[in-house]
C-alpha atoms as a PDB file:
ATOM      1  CA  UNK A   1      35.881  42.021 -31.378  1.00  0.00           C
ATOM      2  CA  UNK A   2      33.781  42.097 -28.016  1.00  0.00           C
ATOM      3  CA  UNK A   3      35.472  43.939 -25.053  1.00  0.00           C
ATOM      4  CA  UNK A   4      35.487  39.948 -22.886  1.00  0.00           C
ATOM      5  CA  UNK A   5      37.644  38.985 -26.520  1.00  0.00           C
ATOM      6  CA  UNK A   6      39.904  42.128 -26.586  1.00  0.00           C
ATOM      7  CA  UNK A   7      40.934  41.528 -22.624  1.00  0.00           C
ATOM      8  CA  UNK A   8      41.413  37.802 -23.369  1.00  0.00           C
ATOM      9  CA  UNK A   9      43.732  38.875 -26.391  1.00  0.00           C
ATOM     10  CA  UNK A  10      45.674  41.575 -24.308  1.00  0.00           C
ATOM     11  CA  UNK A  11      45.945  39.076 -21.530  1.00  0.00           C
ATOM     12  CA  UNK A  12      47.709  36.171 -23.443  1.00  0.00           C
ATOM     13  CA  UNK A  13      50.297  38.851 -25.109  1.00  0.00           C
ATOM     14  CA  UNK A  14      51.418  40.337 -21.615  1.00  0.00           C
ATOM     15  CA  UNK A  15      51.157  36.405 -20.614  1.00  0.00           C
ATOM     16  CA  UNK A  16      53.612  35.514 -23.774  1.00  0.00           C
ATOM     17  CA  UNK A  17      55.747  39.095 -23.815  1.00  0.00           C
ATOM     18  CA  UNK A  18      55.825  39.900 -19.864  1.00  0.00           C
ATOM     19  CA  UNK A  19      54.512  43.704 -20.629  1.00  0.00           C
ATOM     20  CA  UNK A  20      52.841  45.519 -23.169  1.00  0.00           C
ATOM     21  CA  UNK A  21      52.550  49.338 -23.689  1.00  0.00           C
ATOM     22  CA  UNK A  22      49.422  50.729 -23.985  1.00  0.00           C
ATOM     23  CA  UNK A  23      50.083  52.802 -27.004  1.00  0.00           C
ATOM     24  CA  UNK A  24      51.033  49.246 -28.511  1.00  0.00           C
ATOM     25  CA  UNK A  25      48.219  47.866 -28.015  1.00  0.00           C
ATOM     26  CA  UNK A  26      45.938  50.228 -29.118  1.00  0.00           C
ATOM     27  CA  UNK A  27      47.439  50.265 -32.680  1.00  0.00           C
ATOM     28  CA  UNK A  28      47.079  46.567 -32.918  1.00  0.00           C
ATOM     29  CA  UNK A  29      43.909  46.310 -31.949  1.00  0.00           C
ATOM     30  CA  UNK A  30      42.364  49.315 -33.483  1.00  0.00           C
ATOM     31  CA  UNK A  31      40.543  51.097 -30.636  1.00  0.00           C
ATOM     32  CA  UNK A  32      41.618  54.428 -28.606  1.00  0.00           C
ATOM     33  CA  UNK A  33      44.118  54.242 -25.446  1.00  0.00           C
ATOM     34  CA  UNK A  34      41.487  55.152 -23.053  1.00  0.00           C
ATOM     35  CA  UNK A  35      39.980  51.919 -24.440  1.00  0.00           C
ATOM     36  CA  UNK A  36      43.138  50.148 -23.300  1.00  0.00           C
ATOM     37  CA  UNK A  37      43.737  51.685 -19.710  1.00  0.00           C
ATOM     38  CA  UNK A  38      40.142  50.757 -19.009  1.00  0.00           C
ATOM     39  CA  UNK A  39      40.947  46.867 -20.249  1.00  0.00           C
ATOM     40  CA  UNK A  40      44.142  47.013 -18.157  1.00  0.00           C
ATOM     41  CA  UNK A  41      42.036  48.264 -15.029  1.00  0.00           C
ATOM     42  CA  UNK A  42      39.961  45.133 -15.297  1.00  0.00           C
ATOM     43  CA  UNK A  43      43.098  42.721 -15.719  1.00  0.00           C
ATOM     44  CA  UNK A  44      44.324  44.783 -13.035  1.00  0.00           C
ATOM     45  CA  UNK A  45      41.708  44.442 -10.525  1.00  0.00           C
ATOM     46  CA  UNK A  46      41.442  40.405 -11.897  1.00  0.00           C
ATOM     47  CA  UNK A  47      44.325  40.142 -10.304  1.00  0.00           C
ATOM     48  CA  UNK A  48      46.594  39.112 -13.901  1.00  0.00           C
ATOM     49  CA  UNK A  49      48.639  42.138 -13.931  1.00  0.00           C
ATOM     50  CA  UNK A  50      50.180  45.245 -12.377  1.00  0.00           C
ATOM     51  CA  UNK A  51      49.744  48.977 -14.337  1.00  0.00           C
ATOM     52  CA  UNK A  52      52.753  50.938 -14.527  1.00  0.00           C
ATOM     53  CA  UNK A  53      53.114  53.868 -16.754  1.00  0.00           C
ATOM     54  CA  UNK A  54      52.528  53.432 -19.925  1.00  0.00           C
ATOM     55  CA  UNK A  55      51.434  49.964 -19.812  1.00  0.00           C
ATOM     56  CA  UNK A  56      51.442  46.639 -17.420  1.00  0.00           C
ATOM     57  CA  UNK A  57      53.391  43.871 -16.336  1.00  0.00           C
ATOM     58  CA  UNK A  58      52.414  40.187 -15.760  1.00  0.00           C
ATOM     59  CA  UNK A  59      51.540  39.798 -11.975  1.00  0.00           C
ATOM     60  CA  UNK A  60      54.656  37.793 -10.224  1.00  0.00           C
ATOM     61  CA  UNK A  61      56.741  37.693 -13.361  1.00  0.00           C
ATOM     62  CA  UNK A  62      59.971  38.331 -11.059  1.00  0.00           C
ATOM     63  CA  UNK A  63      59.032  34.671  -9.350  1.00  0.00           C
ATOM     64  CA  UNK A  64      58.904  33.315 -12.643  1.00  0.00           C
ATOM     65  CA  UNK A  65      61.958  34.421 -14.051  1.00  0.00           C
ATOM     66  CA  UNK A  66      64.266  34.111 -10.318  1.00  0.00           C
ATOM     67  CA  UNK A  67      62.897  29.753 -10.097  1.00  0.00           C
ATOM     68  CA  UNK A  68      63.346  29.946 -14.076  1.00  0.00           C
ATOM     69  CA  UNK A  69      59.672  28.353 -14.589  1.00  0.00           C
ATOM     70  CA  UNK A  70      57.639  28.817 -17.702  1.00  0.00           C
ATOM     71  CA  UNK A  71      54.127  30.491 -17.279  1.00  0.00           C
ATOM     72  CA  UNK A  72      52.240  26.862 -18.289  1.00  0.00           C
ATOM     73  CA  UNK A  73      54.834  24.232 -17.618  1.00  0.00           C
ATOM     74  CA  UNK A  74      52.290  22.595 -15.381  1.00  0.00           C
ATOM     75  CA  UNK A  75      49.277  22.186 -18.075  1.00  0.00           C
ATOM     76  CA  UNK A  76      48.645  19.205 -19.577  1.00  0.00           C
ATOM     77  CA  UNK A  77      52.020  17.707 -18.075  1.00  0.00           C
ATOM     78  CA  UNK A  78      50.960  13.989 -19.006  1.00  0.00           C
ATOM     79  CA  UNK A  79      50.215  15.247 -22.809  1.00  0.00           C
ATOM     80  CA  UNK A  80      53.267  16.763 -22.983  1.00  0.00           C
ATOM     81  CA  UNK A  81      55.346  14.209 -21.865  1.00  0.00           C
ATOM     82  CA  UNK A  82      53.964  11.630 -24.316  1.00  0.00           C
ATOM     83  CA  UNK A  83      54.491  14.015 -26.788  1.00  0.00           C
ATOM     84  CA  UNK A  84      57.536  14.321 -26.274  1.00  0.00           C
ATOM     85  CA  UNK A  85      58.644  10.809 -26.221  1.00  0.00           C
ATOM     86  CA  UNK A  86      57.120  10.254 -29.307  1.00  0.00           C
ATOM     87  CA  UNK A  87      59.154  13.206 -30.784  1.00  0.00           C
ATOM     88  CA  UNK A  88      62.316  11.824 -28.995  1.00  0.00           C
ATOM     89  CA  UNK A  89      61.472   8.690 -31.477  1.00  0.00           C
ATOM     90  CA  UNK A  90      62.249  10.909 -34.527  1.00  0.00           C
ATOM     91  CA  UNK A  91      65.644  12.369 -33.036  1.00  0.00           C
ATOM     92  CA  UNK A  92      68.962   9.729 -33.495  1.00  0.00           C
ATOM     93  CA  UNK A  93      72.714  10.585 -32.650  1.00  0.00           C
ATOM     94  CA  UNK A  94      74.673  12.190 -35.057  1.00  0.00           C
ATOM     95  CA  UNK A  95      71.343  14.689 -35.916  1.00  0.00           C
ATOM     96  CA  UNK A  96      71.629  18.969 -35.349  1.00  0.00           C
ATOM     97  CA  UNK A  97      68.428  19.746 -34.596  1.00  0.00           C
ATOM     98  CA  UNK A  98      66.227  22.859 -33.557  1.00  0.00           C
ATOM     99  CA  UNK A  99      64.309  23.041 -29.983  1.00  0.00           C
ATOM    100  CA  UNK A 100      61.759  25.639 -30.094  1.00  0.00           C
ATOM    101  CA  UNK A 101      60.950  27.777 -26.681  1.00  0.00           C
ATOM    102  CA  UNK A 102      57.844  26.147 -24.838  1.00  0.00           C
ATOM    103  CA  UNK A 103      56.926  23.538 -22.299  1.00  0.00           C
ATOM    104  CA  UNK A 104      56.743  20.582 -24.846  1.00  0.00           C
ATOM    105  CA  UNK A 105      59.927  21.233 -26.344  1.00  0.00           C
ATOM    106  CA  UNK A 106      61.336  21.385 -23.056  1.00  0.00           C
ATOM    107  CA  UNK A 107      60.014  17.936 -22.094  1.00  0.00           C
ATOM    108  CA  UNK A 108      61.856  16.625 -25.072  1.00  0.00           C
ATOM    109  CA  UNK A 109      65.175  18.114 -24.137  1.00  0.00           C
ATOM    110  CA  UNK A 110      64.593  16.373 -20.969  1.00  0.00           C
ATOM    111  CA  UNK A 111      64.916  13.178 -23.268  1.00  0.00           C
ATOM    112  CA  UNK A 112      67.754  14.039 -24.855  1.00  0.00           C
ATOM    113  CA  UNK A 113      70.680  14.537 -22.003  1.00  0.00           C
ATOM    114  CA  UNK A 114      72.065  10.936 -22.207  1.00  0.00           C
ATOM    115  CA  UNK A 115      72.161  11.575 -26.258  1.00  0.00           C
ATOM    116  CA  UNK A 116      76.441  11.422 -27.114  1.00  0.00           C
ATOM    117  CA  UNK A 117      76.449  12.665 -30.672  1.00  0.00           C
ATOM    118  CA  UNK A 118      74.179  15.446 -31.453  1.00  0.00           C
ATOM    119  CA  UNK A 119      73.565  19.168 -32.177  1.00  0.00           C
ATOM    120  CA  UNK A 120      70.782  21.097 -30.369  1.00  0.00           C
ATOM    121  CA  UNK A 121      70.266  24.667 -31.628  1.00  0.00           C
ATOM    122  CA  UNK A 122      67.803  26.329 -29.489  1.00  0.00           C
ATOM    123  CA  UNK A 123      66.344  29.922 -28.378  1.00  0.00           C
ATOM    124  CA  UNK A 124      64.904  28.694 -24.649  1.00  0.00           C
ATOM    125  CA  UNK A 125      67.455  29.442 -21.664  1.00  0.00           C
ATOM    126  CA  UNK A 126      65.682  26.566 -19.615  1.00  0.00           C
ATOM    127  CA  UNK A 127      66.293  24.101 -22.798  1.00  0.00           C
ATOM    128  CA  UNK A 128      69.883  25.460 -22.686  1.00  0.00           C
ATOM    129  CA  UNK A 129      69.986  24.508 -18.837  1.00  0.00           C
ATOM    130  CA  UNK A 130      68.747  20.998 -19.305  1.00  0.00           C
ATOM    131  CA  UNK A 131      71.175  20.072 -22.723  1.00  0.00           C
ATOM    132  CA  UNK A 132      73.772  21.520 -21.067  1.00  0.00           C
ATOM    133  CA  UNK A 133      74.957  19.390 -18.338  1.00  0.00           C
ATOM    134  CA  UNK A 134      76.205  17.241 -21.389  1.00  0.00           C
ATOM    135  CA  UNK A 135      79.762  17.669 -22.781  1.00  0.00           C
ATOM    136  CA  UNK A 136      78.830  15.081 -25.778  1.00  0.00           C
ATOM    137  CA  UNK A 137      75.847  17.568 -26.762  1.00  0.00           C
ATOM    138  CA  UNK A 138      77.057  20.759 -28.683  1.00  0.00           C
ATOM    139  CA  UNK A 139      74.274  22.885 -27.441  1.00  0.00           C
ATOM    140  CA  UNK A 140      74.236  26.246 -29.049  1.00  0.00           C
ATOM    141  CA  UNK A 141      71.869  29.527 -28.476  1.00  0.00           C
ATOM    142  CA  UNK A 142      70.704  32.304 -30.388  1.00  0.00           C
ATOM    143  CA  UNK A 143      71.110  35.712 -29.595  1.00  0.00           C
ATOM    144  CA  UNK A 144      68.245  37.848 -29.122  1.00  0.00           C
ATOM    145  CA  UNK A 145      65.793  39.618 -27.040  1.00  0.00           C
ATOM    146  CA  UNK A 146      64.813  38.082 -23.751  1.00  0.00           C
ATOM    147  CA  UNK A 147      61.006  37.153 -23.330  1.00  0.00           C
ATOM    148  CA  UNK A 148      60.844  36.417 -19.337  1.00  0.00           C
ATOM    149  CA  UNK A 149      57.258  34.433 -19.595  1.00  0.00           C
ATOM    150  CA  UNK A 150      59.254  31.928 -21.974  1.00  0.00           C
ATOM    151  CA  UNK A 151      62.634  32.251 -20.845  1.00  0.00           C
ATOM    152  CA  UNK A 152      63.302  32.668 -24.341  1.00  0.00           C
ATOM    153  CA  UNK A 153      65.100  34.649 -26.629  1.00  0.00           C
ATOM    154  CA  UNK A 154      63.390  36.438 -29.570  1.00  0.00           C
ATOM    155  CA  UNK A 155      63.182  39.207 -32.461  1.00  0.00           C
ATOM    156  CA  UNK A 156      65.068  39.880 -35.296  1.00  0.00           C
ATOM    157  CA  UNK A 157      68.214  39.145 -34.180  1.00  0.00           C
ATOM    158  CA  UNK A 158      67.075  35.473 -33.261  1.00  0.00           C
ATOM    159  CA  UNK A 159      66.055  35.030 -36.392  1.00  0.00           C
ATOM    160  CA  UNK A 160      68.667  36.358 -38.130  1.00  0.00           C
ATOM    161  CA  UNK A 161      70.785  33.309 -36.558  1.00  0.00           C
ATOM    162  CA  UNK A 162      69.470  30.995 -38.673  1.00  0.00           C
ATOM    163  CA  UNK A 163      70.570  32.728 -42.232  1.00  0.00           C
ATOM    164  CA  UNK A 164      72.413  30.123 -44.011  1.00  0.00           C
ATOM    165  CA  UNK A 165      71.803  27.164 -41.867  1.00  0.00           C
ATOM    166  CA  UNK A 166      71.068  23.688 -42.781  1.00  0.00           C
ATOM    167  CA  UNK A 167      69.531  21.763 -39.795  1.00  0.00           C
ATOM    168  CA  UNK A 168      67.793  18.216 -40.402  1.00  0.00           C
ATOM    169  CA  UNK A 169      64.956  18.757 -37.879  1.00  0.00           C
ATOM    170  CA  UNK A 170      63.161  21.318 -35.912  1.00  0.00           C
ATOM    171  CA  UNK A 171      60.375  20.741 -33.075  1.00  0.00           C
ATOM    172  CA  UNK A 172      58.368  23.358 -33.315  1.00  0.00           C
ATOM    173  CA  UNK A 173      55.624  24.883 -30.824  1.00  0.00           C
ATOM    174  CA  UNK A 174      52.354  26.794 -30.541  1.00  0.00           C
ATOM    175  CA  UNK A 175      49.470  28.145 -29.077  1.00  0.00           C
ATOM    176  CA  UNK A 176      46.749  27.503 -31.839  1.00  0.00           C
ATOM    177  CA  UNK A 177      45.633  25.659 -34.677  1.00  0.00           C
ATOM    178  CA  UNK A 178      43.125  25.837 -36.978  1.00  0.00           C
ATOM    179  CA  UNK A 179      42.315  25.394 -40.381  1.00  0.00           C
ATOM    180  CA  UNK A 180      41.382  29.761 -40.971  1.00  0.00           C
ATOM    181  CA  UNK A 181      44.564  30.866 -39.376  1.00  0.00           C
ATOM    182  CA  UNK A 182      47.084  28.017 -39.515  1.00  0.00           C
ATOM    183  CA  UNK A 183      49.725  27.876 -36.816  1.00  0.00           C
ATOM    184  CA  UNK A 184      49.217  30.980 -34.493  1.00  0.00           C
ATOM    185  CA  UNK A 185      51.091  32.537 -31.392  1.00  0.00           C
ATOM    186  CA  UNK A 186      49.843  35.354 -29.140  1.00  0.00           C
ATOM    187  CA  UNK A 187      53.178  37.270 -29.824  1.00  0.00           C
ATOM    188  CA  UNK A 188      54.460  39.043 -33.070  1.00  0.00           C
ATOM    189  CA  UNK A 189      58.102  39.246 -32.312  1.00  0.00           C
ATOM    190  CA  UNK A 190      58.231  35.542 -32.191  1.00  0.00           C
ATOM    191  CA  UNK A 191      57.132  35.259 -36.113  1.00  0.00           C
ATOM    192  CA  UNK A 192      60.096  35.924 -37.523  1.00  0.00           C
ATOM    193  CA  UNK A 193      61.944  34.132 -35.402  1.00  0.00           C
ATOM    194  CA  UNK A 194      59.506  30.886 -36.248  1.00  0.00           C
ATOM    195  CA  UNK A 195      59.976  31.187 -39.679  1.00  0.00           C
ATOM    196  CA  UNK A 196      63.599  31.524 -39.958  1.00  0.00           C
ATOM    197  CA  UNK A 197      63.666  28.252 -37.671  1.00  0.00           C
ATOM    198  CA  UNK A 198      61.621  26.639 -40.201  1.00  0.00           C
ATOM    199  CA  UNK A 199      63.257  27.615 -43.617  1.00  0.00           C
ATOM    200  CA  UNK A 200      67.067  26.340 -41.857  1.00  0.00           C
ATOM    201  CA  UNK A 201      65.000  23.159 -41.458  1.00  0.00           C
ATOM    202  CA  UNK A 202      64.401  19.523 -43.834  1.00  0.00           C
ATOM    203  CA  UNK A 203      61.822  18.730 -41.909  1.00  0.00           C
ATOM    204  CA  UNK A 204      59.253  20.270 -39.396  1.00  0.00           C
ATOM    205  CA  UNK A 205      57.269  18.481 -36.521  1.00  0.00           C
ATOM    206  CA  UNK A 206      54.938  20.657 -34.818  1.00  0.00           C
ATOM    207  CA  UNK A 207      54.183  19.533 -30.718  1.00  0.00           C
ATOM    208  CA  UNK A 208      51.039  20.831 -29.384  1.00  0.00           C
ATOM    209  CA  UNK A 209      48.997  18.847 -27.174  1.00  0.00           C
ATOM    210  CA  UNK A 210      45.039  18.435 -28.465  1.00  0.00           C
ATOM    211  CA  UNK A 211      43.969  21.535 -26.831  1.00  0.00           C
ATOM    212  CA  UNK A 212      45.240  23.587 -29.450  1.00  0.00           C
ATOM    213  CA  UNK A 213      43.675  22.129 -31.794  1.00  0.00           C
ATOM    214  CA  UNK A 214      40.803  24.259 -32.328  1.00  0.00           C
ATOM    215  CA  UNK A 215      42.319  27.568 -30.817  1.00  0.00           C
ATOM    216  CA  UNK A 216      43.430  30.502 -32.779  1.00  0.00           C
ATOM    217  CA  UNK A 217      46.077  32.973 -30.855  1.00  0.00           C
ATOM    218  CA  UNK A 218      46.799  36.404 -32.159  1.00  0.00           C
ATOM    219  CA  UNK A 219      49.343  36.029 -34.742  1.00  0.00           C
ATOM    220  CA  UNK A 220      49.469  33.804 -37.306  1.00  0.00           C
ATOM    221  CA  UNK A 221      53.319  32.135 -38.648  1.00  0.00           C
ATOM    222  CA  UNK A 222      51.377  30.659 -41.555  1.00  0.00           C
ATOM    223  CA  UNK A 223      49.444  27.359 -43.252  1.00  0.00           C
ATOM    224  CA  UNK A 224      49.985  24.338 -41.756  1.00  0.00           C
ATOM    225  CA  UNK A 225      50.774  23.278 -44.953  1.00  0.00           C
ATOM    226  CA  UNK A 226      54.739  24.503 -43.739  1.00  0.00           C
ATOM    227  CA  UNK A 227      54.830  21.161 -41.263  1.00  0.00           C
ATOM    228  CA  UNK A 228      56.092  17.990 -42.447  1.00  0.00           C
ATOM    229  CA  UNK A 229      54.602  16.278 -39.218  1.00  0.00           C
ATOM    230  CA  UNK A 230      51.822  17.244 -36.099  1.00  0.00           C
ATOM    231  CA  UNK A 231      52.569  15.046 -33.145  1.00  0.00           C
ATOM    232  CA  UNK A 232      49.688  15.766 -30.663  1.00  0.00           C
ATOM    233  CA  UNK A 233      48.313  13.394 -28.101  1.00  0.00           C
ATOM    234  CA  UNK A 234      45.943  10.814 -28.500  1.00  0.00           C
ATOM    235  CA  UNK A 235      43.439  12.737 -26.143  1.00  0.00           C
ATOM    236  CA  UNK A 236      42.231  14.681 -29.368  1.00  0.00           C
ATOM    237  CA  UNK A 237      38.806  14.717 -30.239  1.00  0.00           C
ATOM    238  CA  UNK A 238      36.801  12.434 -32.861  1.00  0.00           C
ATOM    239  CA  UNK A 239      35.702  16.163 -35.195  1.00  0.00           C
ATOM    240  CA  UNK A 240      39.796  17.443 -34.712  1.00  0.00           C
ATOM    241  CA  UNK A 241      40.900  13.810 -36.146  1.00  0.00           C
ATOM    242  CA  UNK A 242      38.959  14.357 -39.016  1.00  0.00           C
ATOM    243  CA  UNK A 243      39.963  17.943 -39.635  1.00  0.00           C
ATOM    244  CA  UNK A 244      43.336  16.582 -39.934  1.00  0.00           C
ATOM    245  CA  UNK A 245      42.283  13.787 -42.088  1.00  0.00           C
ATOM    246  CA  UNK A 246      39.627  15.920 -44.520  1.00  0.00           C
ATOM    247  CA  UNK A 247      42.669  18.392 -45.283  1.00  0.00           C
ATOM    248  CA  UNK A 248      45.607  15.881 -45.478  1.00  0.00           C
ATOM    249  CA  UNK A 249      47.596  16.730 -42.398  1.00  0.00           C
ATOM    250  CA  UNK A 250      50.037  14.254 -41.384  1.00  0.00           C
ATOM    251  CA  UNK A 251      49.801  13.612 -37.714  1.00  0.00           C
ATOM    252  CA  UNK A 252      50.570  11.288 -35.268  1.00  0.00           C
ATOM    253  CA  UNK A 253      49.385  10.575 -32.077  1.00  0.00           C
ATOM    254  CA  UNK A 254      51.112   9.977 -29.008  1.00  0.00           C
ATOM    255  CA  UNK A 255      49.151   7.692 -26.346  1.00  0.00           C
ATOM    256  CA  UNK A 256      49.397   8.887 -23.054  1.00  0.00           C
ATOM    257  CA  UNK A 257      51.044   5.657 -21.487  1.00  0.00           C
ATOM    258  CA  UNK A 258      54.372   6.309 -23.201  1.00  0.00           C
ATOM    259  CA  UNK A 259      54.946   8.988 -21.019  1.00  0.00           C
ATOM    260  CA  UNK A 260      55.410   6.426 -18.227  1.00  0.00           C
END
């Protein structure tokens, strides 16, 4: 990996995680810690993050966390609103479903406060925020470590939440996919998490707006062969449609006026 690739790497895990140690990060990506001080003194001097011993924080995570906004919530904000309309189509009263931490999910929870008979399990504080002005919506949240970037909850106690249940639908979300490394995320502690979300699940509809189509992030949950369903937006390119189509993906694609 060239040093431009390594900083990009370490940049979207402090992005995902808030921090990272440097001793961490040189054991997962396989050079010495001098290596990593030097990276962080560029990211540093970029202006992305702030050193501290032993590591770095994202720049102006505090801000973040006290106006409880996610790091992206304002990319792609027409994709991910059609998205999630088109995933609201899927969702009827009387459902318990699964909202997954990110900016698309949380446009769907948007869509769901007037709901009167449904059950929203999710690990995103914000998502918790929105569902929870309704007394007809039994909202209920995981346990877990708390992720500041995406006001989320997440390792192994998150996951272990999900042993033994039996949800009809989860809405999953990610930062990459291709065909190499499948559905990918920049942090590891979110993995497990993922994948305990999608064995309690019947069925599986991954949101991801067409720019991550094409994009691999650092860790990979697995094949997208573990989807039922990839709603993306109908922005995606003529070569991604027939990735989908050459490998037998089921997809759908939301058109950008139904977020209107």
């Amino acid at each position: 990996m060239l040093p431009n690739q390594r900083r990009d790497k370490i940049l979207e895990l402090i992005q995902e995680d808030g921090q990272a140690k440097v001793q961490d990060l040189s054991r997962i990506f396989k050079v010495t810690e001098v290596t990593i001080r030097q990276d962080l003194d560029r990211l540093e001097k970029e202006g992305f993050i702030i050193k501290e011993h032993g590591g770095a924080v994202l720049k102006d995570i505090s801000v973040h966390v006290k106006n409880f906004a996610l790091q992206n919530q304002h990319k792609k904000v027409a994709e991910k609103m059609a998205i999630a309309k088109t995933a609201q189509s899927f969702i009827k009263n009387g459902d318990t479903i699964i909202l997954d931490s990110g900016s698309t999910t949380s446009e769907i929870a948007k869509l769901l406060v007037n709901y009167n008979d449904l059950t929203v399990i999710t690990n995103a504080l914000n998502i918790a925020l929105i569902l929870g002005v309704n007394p007809n919506i039994s909202l209920v949240v995981t346990g877990g470590e708390f992720k500041a970037p995406t006001l989320s909850l997440t390792g192994q106690k998150a996951a272990d939440f999900f042993s033994n249940l039996n949800v009809d639908k989860l809405f999953l979300a990610t930062a990459g996919i291709t065909l190499k490394s499948g559905i990918t995320y920049p942090s590891i502690n979110d993995i497990c998490v993922k994948r305990a979300m999608i064995e309690s699940a019947n069925e599986v509809f991954l949101v991801a707006d067409s720019s991550k189509i094409g994009l691999s992030s650092f860790a990979s949950l697995g094949a997208l062969s573990l989807i039922d369903l990839l709603i993306t937006d109908s922005n995606i390119s003529a070569d991604h449609v027939k990735f989908l189509e050459e490998y037998e993906i089921k997809y759908t694609l939301a058109e950008l006026s139904e977020a209107i």
